[in-house]
Structures are given as structure tokens and as C-alpha cells.
PDB file of N, CA and C in Angstrom:
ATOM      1  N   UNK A   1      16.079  22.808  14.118  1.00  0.00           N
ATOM      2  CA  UNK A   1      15.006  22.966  13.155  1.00  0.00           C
ATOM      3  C   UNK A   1      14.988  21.806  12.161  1.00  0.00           C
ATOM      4  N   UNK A   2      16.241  21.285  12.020  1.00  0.00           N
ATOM      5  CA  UNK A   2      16.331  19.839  10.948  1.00  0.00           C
ATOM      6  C   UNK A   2      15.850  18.566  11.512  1.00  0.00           C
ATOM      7  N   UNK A   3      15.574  18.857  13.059  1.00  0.00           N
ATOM      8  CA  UNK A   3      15.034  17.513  13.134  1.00  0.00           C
ATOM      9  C   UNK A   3      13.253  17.441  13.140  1.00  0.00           C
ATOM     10  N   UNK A   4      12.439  18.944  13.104  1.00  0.00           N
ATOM     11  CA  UNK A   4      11.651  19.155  12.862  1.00  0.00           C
ATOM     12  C   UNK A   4      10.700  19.058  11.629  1.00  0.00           C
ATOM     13  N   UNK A   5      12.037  19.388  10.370  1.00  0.00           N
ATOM     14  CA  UNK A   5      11.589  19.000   9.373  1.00  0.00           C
ATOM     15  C   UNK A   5      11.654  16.959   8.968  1.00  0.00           C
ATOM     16  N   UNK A   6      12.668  16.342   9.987  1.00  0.00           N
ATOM     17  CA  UNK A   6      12.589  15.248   9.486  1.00  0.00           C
ATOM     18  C   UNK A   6      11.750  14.496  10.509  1.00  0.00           C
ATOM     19  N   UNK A   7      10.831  14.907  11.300  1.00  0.00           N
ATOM     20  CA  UNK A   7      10.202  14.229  12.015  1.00  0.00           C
ATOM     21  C   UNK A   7       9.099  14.159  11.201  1.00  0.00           C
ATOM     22  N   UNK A   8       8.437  15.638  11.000  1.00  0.00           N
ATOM     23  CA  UNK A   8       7.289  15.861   9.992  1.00  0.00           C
ATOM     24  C   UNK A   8       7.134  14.786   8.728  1.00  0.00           C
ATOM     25  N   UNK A   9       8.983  15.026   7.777  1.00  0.00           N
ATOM     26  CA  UNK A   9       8.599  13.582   6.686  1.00  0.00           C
ATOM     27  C   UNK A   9       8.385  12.227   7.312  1.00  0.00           C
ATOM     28  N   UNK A  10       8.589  11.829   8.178  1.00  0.00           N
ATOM     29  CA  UNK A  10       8.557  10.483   8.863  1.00  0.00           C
ATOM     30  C   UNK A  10       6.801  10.471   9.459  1.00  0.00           C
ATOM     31  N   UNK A  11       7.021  11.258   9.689  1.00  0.00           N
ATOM     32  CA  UNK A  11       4.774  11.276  10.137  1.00  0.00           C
ATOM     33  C   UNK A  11       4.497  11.466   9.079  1.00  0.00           C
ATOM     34  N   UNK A  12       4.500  11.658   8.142  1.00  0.00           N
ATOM     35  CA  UNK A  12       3.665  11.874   6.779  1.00  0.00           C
ATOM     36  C   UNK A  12       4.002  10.524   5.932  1.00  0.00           C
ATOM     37  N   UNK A  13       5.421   9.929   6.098  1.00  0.00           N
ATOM     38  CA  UNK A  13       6.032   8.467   5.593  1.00  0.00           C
ATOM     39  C   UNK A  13       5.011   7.423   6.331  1.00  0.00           C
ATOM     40  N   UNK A  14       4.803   7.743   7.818  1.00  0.00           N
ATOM     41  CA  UNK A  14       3.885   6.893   8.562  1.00  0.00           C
ATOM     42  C   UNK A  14       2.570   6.673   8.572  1.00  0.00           C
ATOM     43  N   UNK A  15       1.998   8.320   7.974  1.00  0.00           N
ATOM     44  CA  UNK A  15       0.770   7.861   7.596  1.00  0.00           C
ATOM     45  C   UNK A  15       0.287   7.670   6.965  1.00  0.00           C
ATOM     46  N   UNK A  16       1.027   8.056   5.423  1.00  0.00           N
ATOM     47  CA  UNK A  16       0.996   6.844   3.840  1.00  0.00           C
ATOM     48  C   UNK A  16       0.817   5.731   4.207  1.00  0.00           C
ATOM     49  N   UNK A  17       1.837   4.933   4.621  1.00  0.00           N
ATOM     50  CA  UNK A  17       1.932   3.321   5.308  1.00  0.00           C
ATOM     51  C   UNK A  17       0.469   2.892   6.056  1.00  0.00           C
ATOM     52  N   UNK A  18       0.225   3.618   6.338  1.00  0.00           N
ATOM     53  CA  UNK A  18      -0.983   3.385   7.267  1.00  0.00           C
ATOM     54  C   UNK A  18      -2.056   3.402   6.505  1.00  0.00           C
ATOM     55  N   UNK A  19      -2.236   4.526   6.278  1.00  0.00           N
ATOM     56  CA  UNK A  19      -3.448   4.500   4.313  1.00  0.00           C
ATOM     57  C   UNK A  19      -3.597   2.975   4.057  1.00  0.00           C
ATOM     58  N   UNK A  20      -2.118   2.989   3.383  1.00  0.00           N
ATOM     59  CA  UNK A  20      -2.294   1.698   2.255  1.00  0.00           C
ATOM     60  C   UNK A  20      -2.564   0.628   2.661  1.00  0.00           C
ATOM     61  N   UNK A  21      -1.742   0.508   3.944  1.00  0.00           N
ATOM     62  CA  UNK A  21      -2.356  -1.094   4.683  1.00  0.00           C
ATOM     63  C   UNK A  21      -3.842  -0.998   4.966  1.00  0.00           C
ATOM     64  N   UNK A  22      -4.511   0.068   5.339  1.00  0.00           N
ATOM     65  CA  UNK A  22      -5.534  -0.157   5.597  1.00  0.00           C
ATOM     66  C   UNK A  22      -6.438  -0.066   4.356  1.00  0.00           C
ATOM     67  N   UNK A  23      -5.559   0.543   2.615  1.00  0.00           N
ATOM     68  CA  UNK A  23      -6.651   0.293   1.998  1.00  0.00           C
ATOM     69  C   UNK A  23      -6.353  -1.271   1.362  1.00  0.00           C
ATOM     70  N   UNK A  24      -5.327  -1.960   1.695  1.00  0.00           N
ATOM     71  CA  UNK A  24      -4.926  -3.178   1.317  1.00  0.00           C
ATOM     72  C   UNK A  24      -5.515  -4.431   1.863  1.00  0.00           C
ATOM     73  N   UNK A  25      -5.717  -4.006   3.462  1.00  0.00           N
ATOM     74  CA  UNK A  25      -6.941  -4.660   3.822  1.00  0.00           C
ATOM     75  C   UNK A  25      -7.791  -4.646   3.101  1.00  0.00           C
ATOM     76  N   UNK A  26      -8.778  -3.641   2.791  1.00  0.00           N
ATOM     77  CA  UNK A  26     -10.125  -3.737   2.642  1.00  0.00           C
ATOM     78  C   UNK A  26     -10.629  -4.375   1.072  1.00  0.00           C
ATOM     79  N   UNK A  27      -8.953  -4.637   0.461  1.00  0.00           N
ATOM     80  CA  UNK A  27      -9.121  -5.227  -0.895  1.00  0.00           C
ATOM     81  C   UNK A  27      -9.003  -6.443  -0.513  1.00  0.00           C
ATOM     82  N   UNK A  28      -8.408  -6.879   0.708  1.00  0.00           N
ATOM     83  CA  UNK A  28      -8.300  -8.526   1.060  1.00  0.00           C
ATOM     84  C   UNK A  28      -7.093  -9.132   1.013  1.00  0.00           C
ATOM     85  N   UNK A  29      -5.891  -8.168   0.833  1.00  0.00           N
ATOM     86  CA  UNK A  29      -4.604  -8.610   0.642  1.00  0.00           C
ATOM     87  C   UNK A  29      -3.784  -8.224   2.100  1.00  0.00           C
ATOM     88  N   UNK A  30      -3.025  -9.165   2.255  1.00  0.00           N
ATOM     89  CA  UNK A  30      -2.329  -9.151   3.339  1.00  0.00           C
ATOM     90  C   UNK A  30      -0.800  -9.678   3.151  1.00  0.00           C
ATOM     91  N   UNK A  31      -0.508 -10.324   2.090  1.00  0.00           N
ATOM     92  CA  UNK A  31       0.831 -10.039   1.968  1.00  0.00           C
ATOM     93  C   UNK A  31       1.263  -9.625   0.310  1.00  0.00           C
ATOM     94  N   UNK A  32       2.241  -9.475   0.199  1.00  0.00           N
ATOM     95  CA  UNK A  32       2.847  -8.859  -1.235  1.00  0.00           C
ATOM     96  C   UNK A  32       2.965 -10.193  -2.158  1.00  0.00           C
ATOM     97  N   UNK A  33       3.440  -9.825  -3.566  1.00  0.00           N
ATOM     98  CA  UNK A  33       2.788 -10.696  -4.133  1.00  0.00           C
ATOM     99  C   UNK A  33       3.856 -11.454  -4.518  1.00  0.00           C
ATOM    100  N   UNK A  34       5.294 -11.137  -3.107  1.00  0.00           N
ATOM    101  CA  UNK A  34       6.524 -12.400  -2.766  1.00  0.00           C
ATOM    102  C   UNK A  34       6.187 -12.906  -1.370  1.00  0.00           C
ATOM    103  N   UNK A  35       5.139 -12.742  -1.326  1.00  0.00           N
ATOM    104  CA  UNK A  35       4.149 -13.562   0.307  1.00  0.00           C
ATOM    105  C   UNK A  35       5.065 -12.711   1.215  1.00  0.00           C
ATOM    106  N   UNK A  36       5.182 -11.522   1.518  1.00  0.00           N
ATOM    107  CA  UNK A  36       5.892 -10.943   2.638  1.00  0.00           C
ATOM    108  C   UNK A  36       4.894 -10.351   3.079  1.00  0.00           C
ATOM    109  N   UNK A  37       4.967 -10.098   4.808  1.00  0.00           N
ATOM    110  CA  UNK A  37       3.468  -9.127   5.044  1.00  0.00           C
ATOM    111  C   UNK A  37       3.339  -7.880   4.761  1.00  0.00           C
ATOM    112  N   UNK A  38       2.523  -7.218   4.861  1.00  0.00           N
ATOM    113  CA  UNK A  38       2.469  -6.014   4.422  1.00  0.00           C
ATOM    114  C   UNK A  38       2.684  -4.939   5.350  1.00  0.00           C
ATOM    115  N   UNK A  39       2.657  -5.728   6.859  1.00  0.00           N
ATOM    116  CA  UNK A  39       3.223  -5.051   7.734  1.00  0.00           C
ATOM    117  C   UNK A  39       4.758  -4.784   7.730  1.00  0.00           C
ATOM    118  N   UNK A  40       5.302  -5.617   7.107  1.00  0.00           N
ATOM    119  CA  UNK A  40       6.999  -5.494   7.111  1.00  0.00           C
ATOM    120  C   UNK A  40       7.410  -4.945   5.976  1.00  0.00           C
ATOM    121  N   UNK A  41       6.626  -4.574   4.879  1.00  0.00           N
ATOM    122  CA  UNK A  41       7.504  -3.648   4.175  1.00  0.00           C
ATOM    123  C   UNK A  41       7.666  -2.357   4.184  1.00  0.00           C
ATOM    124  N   UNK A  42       8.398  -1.565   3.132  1.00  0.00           N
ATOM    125  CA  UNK A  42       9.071  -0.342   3.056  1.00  0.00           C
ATOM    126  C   UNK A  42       7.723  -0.038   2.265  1.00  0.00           C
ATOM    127  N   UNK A  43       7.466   1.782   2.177  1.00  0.00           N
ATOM    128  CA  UNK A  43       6.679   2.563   1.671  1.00  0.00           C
ATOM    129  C   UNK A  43       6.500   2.027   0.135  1.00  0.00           C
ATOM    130  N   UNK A  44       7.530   2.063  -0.525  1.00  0.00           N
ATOM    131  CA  UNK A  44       8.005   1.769  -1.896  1.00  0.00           C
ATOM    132  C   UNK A  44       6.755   1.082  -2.341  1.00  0.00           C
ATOM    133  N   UNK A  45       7.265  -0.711  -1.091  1.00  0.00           N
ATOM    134  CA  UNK A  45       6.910  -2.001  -1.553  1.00  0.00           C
ATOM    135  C   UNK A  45       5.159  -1.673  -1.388  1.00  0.00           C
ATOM    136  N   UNK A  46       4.534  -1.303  -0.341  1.00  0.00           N
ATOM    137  CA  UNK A  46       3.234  -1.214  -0.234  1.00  0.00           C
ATOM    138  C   UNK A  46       2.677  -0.426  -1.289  1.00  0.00           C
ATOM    139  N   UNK A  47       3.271   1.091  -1.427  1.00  0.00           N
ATOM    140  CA  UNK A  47       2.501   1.423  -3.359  1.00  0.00           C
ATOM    141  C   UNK A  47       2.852   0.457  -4.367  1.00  0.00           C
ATOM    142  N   UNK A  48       3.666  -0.447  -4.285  1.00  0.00           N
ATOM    143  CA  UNK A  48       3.245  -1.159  -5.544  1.00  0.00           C
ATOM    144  C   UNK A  48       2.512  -1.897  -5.638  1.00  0.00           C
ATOM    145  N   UNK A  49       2.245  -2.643  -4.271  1.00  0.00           N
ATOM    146  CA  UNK A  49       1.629  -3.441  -3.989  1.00  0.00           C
ATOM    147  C   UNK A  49      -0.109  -3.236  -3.982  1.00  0.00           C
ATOM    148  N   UNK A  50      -0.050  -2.239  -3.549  1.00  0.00           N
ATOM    149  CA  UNK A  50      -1.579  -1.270  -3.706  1.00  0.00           C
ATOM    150  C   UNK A  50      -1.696  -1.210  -5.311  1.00  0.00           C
ATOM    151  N   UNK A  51      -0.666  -0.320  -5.977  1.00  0.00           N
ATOM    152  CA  UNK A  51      -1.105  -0.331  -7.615  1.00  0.00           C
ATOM    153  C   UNK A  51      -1.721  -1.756  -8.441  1.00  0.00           C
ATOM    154  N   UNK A  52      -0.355  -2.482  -7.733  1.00  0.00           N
ATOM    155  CA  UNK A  52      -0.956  -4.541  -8.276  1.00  0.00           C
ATOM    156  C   UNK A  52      -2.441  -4.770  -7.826  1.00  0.00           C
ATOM    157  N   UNK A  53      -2.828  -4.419  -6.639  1.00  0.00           N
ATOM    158  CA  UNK A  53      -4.159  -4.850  -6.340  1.00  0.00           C
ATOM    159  C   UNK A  53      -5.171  -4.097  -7.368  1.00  0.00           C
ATOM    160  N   UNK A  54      -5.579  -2.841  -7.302  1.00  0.00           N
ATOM    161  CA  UNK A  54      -5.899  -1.862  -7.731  1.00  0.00           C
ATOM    162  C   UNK A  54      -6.025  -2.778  -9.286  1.00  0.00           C
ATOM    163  N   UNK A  55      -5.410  -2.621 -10.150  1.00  0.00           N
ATOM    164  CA  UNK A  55      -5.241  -3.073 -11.213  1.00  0.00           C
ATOM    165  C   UNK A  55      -5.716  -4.568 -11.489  1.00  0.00           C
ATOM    166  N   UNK A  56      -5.177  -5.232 -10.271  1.00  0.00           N
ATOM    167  CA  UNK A  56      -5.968  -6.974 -10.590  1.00  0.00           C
ATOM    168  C   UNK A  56      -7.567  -6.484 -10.497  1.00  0.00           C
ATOM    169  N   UNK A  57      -7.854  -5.382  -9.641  1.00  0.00           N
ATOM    170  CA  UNK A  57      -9.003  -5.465  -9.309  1.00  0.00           C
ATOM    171  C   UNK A  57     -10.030  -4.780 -10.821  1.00  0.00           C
ATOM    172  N   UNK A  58      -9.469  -4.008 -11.137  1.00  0.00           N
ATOM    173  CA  UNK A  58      -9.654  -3.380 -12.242  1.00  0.00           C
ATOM    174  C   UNK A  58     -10.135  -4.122 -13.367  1.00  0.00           C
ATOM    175  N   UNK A  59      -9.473  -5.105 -13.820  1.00  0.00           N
ATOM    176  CA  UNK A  59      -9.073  -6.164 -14.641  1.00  0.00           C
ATOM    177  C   UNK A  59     -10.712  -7.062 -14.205  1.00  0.00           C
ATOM    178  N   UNK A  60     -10.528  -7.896 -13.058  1.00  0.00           N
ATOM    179  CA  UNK A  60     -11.550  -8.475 -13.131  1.00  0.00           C
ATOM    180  C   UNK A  60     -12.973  -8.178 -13.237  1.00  0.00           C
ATOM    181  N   UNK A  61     -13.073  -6.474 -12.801  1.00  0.00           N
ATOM    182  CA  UNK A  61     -14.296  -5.820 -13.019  1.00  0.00           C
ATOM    183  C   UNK A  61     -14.174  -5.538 -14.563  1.00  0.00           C
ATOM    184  N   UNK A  62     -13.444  -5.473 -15.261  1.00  0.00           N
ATOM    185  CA  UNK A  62     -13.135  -5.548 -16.457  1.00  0.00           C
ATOM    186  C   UNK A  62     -14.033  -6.694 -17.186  1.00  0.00           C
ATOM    187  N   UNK A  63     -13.793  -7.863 -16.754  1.00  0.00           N
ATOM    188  CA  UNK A  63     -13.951  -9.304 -17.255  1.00  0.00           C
ATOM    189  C   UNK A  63     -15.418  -9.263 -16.967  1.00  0.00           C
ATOM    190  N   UNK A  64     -15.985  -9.314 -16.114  1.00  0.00           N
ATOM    191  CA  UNK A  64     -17.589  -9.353 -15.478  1.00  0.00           C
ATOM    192  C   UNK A  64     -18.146  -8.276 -16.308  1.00  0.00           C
ATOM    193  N   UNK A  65     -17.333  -7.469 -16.934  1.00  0.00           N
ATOM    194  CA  UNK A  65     -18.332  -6.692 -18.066  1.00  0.00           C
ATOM    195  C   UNK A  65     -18.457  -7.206 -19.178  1.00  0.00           C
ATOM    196  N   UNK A  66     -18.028  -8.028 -19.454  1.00  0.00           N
ATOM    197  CA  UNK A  66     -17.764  -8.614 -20.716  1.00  0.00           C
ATOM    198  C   UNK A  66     -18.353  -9.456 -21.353  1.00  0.00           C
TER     199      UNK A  66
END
């Protein structure tokens, strides 16, 4: 039954990862912002990396209001 529950977190770990790259694409970023791809990192590195975008993006829609 324990490997049931840890398969489940690993498909749910996999399809976070998958989310973000694909919403990381669609912001135009493809590697992190130590030039690593975004295919090779850990869960961690891609939410931050998503929050950094998110926020640059924020920022410059910020500025164009201004």
C-alpha cells in the first residue's frame, strides 16, 4: 500500500513539473535565471522560477501603466 501512496505523490510531483514548464513556456522562458534548463530542474527550482517570471512580468505591466 506504501508504494501506492508514493507513486500517487510522484504523479502529482510530475504533473506540477509539467504545469510549470508549460506555463514557463508560454511566458518565453526556457532556462532559470542561472541559465539551467528548465527541463533539468527539481520542482523547488521551477516554482521559483515561475514566481521570478510571474513577478518580472508583473513589474513590467506595472511600468506600461505608468
Amino acid at each position: 500500500m506504501n508504494d501506492i501512496t508514493e507513486n500517487q505523490h510522484q504523479r502529482a510531483v510530475n504533473d506540477r513539473k509539467a504545469d510549470l514548464k508549460n506555463n514557463l513556456y508560454r511566458l518565453g522562458v526556457t532556462h532559470t535565471s542561472d541559465d539551467r534548463d528548465i527541463e533539468d530542474v527539481s520542482l523547488f527550482t521551477l516554482e521559483h522560477t515561475h514566481i521570478e517570471s510571474k513577478n518580472r512580468q508583473a513589474l513590467l505591466i506595472g511600468e506600461e501603466n505608468d
